[in-house]
Protein backbone atom coordinates (compact mmCIF):
# COMPACT_ATOMS: atom_id res chain seq x y z
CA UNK A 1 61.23 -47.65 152.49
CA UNK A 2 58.70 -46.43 155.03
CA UNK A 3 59.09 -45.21 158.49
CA UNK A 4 56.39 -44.16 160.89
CA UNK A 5 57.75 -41.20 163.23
CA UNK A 6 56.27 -40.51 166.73
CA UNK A 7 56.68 -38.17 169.80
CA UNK A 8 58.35 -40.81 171.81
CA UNK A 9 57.06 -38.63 175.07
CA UNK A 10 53.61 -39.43 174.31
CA UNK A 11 53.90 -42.58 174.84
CA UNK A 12 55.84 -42.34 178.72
CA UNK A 13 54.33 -45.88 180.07
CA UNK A 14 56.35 -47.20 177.32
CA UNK A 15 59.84 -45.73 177.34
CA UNK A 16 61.86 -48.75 178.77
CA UNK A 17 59.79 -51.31 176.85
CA UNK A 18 61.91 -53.19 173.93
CA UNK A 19 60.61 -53.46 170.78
CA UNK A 20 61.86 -56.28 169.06
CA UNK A 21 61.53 -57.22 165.22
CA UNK A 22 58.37 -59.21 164.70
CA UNK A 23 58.44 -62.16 162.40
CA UNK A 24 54.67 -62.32 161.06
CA UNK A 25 51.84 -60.04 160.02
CA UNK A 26 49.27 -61.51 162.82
CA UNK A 27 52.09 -60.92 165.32
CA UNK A 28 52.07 -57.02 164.85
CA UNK A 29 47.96 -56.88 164.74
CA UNK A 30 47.48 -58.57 167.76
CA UNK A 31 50.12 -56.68 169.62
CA UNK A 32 47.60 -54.30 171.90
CA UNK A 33 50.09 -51.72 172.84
CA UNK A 34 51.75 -51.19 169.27
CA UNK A 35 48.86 -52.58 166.59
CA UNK A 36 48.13 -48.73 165.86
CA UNK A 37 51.26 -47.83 165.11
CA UNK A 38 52.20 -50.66 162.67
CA UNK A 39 49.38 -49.89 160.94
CA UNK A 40 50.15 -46.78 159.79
CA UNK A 41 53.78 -47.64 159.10
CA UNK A 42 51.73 -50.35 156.90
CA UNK A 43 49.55 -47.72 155.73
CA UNK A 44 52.46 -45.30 154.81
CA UNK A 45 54.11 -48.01 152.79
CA UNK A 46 51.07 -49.08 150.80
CA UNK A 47 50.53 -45.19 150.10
CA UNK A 48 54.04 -44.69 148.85
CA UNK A 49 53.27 -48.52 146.47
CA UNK A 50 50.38 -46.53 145.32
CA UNK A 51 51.79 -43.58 143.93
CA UNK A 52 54.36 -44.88 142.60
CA UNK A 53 52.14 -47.31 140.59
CA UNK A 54 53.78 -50.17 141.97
CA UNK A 55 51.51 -52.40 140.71
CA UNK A 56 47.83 -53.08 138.24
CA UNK A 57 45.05 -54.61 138.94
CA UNK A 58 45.05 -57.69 136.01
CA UNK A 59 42.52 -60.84 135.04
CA UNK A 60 44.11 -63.87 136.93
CA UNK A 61 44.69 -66.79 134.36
CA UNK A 62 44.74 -70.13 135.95
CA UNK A 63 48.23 -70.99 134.49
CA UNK A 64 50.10 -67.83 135.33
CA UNK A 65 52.38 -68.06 138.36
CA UNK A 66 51.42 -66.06 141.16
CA UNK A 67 54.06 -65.35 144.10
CA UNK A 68 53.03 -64.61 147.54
CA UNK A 69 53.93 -61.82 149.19
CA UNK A 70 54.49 -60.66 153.03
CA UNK A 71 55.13 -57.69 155.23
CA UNK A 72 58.73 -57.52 157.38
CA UNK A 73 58.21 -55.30 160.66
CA UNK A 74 61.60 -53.65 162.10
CA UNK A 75 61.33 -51.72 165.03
CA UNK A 76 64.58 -48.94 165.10
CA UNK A 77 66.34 -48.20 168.35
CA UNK A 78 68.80 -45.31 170.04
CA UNK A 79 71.95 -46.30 171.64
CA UNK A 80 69.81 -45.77 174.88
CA UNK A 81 67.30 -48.41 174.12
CA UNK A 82 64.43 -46.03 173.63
CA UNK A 83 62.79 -46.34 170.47
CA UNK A 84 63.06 -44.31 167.62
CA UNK A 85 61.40 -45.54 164.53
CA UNK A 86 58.81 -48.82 163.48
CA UNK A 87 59.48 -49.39 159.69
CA UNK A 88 57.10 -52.17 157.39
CA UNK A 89 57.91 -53.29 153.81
CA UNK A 90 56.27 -55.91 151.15
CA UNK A 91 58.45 -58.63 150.20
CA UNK A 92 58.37 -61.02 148.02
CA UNK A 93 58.72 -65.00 148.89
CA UNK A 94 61.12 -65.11 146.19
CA UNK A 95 61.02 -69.34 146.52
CA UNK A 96 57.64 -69.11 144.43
CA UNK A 97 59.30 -67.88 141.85
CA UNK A 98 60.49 -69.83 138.40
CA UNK A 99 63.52 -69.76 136.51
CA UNK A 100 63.36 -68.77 133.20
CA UNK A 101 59.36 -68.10 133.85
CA UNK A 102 59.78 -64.99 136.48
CA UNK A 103 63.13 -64.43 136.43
CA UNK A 104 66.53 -65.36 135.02
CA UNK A 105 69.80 -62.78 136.03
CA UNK A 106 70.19 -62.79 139.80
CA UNK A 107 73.64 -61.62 140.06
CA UNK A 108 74.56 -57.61 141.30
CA UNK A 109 78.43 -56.43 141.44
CA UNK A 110 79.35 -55.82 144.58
CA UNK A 111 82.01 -53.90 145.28
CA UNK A 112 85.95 -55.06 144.78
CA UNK A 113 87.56 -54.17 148.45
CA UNK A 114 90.78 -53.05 146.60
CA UNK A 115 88.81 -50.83 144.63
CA UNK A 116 87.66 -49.42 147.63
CA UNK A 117 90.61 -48.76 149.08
CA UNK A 118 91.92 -46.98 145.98
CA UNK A 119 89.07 -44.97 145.82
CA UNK A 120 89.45 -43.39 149.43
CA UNK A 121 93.66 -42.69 148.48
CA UNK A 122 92.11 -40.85 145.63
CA UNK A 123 89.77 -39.02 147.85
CA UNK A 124 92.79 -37.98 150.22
CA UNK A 125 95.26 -37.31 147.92
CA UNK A 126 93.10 -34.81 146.20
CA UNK A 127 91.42 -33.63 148.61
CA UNK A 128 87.99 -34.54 147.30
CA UNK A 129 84.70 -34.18 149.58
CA UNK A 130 83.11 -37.32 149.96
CA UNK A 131 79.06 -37.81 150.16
CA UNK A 132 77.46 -41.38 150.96
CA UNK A 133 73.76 -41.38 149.71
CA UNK A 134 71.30 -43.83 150.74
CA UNK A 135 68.31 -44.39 147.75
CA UNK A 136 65.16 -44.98 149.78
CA UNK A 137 63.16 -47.86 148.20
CA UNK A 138 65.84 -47.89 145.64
CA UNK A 139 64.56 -51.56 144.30
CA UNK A 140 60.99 -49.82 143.36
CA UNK A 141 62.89 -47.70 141.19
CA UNK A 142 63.19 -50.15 138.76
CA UNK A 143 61.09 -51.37 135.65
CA UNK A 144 60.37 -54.81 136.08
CA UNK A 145 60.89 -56.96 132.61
CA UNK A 146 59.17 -60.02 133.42
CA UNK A 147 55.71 -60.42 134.32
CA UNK A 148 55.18 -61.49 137.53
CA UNK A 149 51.54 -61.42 139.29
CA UNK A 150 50.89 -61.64 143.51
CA UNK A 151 47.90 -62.54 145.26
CA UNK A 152 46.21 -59.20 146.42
CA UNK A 153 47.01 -58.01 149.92
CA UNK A 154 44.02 -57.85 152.59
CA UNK A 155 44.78 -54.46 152.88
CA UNK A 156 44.18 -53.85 149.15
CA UNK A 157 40.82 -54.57 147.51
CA UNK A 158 41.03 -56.69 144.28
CA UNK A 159 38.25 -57.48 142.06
CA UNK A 160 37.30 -61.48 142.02
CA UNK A 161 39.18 -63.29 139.71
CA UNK A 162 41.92 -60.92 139.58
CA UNK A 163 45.39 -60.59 141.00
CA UNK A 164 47.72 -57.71 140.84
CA UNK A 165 50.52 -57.35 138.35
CA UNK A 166 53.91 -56.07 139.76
CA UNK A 167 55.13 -53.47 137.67
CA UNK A 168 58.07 -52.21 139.62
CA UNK A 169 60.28 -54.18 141.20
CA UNK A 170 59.36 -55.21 144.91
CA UNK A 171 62.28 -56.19 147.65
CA UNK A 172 63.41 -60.09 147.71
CA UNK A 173 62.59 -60.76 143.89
CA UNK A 174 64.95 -62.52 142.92
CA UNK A 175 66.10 -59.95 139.94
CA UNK A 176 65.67 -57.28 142.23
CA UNK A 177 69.46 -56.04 142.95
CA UNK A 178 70.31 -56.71 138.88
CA UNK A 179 67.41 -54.93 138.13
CA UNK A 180 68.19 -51.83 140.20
CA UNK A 181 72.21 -51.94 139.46
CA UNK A 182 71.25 -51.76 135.49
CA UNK A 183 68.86 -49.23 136.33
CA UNK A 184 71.43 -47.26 138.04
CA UNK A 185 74.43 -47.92 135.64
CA UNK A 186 71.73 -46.72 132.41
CA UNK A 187 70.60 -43.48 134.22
CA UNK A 188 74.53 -42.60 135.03
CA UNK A 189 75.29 -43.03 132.07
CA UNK A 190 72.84 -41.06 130.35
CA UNK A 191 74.18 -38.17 132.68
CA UNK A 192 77.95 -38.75 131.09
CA UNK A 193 79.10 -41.13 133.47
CA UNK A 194 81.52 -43.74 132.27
CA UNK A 195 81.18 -47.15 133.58
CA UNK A 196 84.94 -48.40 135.02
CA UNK A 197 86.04 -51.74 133.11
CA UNK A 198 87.75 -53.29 136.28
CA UNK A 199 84.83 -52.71 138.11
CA UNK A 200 81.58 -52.35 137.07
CA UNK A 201 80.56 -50.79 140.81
CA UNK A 202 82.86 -48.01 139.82
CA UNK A 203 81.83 -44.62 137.74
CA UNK A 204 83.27 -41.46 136.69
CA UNK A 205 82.35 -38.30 135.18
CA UNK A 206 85.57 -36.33 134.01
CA UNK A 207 84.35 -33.48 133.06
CA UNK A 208 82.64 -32.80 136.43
CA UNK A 209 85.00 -34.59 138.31
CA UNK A 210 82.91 -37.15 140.12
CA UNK A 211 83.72 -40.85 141.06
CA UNK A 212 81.12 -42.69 143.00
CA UNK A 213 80.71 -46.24 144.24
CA UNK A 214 77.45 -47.69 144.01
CA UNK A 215 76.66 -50.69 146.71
CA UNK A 216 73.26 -52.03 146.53
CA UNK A 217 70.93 -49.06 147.50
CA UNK A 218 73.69 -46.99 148.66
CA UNK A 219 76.23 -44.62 146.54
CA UNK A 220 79.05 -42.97 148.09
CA UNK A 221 80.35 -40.15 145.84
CA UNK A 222 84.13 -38.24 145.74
CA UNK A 223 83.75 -35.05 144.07
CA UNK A 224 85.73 -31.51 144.11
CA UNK A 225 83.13 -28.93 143.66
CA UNK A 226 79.72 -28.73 145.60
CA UNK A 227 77.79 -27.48 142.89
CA UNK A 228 78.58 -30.16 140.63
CA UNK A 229 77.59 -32.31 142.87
CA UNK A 230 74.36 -30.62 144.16
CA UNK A 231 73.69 -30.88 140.28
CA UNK A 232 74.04 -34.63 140.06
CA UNK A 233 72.46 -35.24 143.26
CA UNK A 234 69.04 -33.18 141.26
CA UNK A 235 69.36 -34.79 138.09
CA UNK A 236 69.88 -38.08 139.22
């Protein structure tokens, strides 16, 4: 996830004006008080795509399937109205894709509510801190199994003929959340942490006495000493 951050004073003439979420890409170019600054959010998030390899640069056979991708622009706001933040990401139009082709498991746990609400007893009972952790572009984290090619961005240059090969996983494929909740579940466990039967969500380390909840791209964490958990929070 990428934010663009701005002194909001330098920009008085503007301090009252609403931003509201834009829908398309040409919406955000075109817009000739706020163009610059969606750019560099754009900018920012292509920069973070690019170290993190997100992608290759591949031949483009004429039967492969190629989804099409898009930008999503979300402007932030205080509880005054003022703004605070713009944020862009690349999505995926997840309706190009095809079963069994691009992508087969869809389904994430999400969290049982009971389970939840045994979770924070635990947490009073014993007395345990409690941590909430929010993985920023948590999807990208993941390896991508299947091969799945999108048509090159105009931002990006592409060589003719060839399309670009997504090696992590991008937001709104439709394996995304199983992709990143396996990801998750194999690197906790690889740090000692035992998957919970009755929910999968759930996972504990004994030893170090830690319990955490993971929810999509967010983990919230019960633990009893702060080292342990400034430990995990390295590791992981």
């Amino acid at each position: 996830m990428s934010w663009t951050l701005f002194n909001i004073d330098e920009f008085d003439s503007f301090k009252t004006i609403r931003i509201f979420t834009l829908n398309i890409y040409k919406d955000a170019m075109q817009n000739s008080i706020w163009e610059k600054l969606w750019k560099e959010a754009i900018n920012a998030e292509l920069v973070m795509l690019v170290i993190n390899e997100i992608w290759q640069e591949e031949v483009s056979f004429k039967k492969i399937n190629i989804v099409i991708s898009k930008w999503v622009f979300k402007s932030k706001m205080h509880v005054n109205d003022f703004l605070d933040k713009l944020k862009t990401r690349l999505i995926v139009r997840d309706f190009f894709q095809i079963y069994e082709v691009d992508y087969e498991n869809t389904f994430t746990s999400i969290i049982k509510f009971e389970i939840l609400q045994i979770f924070l007893i635990i947490a009073t009972m014993k007395n345990l801190k409690l941590h909430q952790v929010n993985v920023n572009n948590a999807f990208t984290e993941s390896f991508l199994k299947e091969i799945i090619y999108i048509f090159s961005l105009s931002e990006v240059k592409v060589r003719f003929n060839y399309a670009l090969r997504i090696l992590w996983s991008l937001y709104d494929l439709k394996q995304a959340a199983w992709d990143w909740h396996d990801h998750c579940v194999t690197m906790l466990s690889e740090l000692d942490f035992t998957q919970c039967t009755v929910d999968s969500c759930l996972l504990i380390h004994e030893s170090k006495e830690i319990m955490l909840l993971l929810y999509i791209d967010n983990i919230v964490i019960i633990f009893k000493s702060l080292n342990n958990i400034k430990l995990f929070k390295h590791e992981f």
